[in-house]
N, C-alpha and C. Protein backbone atom coordinates (compact mmCIF):
# COMPACT_ATOMS: atom_id res chain seq x y z
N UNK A 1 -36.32 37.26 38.14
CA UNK A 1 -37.29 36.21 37.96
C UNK A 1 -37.61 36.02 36.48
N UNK A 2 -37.50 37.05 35.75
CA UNK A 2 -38.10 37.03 34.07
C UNK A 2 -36.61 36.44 33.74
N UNK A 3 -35.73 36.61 34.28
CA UNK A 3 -34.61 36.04 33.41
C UNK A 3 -34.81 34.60 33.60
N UNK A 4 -34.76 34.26 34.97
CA UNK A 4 -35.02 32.50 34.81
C UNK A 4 -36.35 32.27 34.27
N UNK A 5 -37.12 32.65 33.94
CA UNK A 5 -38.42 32.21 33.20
C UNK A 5 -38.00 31.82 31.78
N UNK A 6 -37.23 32.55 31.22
CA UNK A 6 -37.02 33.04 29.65
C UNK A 6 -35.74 31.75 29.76
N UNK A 7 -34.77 31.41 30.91
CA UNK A 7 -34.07 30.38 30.34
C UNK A 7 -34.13 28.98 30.90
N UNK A 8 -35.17 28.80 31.39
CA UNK A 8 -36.11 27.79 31.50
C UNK A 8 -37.06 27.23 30.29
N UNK A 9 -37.82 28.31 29.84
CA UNK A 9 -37.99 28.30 28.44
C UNK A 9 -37.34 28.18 27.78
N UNK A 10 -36.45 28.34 27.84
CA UNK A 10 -35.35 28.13 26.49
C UNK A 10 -34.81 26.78 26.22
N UNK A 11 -34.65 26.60 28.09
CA UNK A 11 -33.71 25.05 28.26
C UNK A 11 -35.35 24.07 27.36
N UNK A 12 -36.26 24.29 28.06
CA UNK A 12 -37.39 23.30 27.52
C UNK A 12 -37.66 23.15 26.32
N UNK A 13 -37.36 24.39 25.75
CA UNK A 13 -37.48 24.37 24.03
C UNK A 13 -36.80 23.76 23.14
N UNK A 14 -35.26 23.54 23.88
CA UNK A 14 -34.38 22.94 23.35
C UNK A 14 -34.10 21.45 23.42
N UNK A 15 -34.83 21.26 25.08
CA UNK A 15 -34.74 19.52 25.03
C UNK A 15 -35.39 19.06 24.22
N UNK A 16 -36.97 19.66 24.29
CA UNK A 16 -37.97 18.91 23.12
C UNK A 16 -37.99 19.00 22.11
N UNK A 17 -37.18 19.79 21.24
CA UNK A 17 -36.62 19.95 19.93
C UNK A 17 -35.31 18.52 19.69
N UNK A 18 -34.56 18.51 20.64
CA UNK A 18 -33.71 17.29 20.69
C UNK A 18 -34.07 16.17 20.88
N UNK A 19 -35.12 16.08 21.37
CA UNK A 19 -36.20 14.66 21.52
C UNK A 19 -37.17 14.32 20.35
N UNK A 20 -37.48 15.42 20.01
CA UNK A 20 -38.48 14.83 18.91
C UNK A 20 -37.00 15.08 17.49
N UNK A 21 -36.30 15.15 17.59
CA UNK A 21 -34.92 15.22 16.65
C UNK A 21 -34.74 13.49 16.57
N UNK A 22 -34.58 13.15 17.61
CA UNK A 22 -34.04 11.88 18.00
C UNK A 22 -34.46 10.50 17.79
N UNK A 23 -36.17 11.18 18.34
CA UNK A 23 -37.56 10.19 18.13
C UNK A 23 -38.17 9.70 16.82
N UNK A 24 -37.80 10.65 16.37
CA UNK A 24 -38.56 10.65 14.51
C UNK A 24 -37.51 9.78 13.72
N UNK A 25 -38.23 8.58 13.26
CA UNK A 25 -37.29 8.13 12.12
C UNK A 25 -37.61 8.25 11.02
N UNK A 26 -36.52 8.46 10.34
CA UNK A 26 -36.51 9.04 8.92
C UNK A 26 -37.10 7.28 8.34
N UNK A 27 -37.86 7.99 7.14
CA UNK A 27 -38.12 7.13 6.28
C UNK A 27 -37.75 7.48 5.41
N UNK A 28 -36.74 7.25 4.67
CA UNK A 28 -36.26 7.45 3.25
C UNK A 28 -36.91 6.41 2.28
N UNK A 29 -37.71 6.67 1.30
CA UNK A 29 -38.55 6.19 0.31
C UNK A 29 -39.55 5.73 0.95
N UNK A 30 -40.33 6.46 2.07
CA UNK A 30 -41.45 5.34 2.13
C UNK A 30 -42.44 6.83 1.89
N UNK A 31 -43.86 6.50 2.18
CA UNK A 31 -44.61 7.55 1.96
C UNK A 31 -45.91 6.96 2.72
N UNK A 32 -46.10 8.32 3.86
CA UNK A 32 -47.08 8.30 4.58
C UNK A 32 -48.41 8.26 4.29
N UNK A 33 -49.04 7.01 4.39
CA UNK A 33 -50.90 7.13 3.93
C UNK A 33 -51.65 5.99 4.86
N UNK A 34 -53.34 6.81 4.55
CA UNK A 34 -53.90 6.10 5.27
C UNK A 34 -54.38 5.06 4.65
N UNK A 35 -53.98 4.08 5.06
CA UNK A 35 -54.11 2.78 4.21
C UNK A 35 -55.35 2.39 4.30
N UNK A 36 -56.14 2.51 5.50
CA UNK A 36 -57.90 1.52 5.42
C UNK A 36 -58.41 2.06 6.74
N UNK A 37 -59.65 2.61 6.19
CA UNK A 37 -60.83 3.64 6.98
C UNK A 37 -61.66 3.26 7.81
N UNK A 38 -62.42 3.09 8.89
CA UNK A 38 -63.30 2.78 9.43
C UNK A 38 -63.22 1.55 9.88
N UNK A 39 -62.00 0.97 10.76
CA UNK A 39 -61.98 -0.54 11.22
C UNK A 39 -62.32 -0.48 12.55
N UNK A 40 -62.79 -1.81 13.11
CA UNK A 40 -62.77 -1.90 14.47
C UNK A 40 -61.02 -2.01 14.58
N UNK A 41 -61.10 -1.47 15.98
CA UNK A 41 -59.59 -1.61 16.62
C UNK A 41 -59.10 -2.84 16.50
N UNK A 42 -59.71 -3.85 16.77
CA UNK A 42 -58.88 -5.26 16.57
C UNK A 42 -58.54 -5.48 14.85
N UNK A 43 -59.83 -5.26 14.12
CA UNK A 43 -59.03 -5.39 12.81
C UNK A 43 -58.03 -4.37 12.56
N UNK A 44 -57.82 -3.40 12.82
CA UNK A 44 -56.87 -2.46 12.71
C UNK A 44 -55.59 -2.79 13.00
N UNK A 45 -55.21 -3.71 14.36
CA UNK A 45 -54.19 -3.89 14.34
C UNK A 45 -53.68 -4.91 14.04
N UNK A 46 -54.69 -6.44 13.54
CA UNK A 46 -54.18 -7.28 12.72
C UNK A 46 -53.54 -6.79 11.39
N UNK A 47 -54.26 -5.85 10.63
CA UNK A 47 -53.79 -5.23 9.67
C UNK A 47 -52.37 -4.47 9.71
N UNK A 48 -52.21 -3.80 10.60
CA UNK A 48 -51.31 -3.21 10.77
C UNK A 48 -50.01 -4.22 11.10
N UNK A 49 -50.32 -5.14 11.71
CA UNK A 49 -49.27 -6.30 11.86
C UNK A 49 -49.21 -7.02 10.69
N UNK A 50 -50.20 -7.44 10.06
CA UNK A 50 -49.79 -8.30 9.09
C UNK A 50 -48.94 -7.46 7.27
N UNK A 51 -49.65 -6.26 7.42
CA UNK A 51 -48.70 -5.59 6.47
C UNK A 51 -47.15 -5.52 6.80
N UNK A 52 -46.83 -5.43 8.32
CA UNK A 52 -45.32 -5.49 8.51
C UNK A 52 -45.08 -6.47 8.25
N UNK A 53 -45.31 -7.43 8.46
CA UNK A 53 -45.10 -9.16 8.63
C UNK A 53 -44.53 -9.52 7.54
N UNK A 54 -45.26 -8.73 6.17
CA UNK A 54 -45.25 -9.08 4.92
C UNK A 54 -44.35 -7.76 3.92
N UNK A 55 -43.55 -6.94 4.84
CA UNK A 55 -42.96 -5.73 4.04
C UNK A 55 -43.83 -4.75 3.60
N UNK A 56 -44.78 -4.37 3.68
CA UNK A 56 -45.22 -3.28 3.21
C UNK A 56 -44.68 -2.23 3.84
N UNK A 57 -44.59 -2.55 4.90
CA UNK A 57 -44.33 -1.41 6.31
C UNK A 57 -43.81 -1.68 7.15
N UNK A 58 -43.01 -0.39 7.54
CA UNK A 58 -41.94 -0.83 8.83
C UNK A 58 -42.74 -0.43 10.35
N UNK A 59 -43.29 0.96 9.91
CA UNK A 59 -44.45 1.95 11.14
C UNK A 59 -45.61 2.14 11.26
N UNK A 60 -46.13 1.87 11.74
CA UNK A 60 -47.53 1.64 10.94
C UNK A 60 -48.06 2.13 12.44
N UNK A 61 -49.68 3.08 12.69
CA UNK A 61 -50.26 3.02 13.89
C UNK A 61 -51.86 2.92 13.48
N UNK A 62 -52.78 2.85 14.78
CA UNK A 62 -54.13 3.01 14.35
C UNK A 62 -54.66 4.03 14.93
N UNK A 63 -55.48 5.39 14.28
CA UNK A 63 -55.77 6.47 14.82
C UNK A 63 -57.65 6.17 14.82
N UNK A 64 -58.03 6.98 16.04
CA UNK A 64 -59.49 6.93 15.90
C UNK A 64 -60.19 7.78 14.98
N UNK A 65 -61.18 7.84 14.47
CA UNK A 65 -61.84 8.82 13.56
C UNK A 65 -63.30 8.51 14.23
N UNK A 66 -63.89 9.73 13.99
CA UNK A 66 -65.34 10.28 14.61
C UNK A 66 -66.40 9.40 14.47
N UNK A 67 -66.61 8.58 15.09
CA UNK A 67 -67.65 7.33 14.87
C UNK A 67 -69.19 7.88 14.57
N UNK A 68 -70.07 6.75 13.43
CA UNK A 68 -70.78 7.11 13.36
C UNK A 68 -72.25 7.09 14.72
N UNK A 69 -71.14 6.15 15.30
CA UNK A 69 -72.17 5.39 16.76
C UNK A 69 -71.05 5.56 17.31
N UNK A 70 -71.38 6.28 18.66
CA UNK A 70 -70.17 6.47 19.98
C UNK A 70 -69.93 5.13 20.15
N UNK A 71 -71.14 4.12 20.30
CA UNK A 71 -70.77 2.99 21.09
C UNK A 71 -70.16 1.89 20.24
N UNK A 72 -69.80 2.19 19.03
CA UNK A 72 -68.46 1.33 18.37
C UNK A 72 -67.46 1.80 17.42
N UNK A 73 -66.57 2.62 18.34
CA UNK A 73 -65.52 3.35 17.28
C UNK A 73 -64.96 2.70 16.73
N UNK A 74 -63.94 3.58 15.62
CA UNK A 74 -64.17 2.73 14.24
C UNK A 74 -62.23 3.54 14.50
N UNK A 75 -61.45 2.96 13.59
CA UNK A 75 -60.07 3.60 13.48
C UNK A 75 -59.50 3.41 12.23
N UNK A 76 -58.12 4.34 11.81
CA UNK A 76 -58.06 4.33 10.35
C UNK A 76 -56.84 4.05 10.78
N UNK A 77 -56.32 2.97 9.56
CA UNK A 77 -54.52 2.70 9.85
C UNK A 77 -53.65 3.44 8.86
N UNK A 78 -52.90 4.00 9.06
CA UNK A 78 -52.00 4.83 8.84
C UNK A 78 -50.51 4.08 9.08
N UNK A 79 -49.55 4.43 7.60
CA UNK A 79 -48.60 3.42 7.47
C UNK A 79 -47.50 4.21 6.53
N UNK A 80 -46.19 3.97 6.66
CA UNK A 80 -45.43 4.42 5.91
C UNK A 80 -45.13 3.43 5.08
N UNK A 81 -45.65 3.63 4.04
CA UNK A 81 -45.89 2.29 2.91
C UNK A 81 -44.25 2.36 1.86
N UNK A 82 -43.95 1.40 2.38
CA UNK A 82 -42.28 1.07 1.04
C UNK A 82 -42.39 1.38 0.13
């Protein structure tokens, strides 16, 4: 039973090493930053669209950050800037 545990583990370790191998695209010359702090979600992702639109960025996402009021979170866009 410890043997199939250990190569079960092993098999799993290895797919998700080959998946996130696969998943990740390289950015050659770009450089990861957080471009603009504290947006509502909708401005966040106009932003985030319109910097692609216009070349700044190919990847771009919007992450939440700790609101100062639960009841209107706020998100920071994050971008691999050219």
């Amino acid at each position: 039973m410890r043997h199939r545990l250990a190569a079960l583990s092993l098999l799993a370790a290895t797919a998700l090493a080959t998946a996130l191998t696969v998943a990740t695209p390289a950015h050659a010359g770009s450089t990861l930053q957080k471009v603009y702090s504290y947006l509502p979600y909708d401005v966040c992702v106009s932003f985030g669209q319109s910097g692609q639109q216009n070349g700044r960025w190919s990847t771009w996402w919007c992450s939440t950050t700790q609101p100062q009021n639960p009841q209107y979170p706020t998100y920071d866009l994050w971008a691999y800037v050219n």
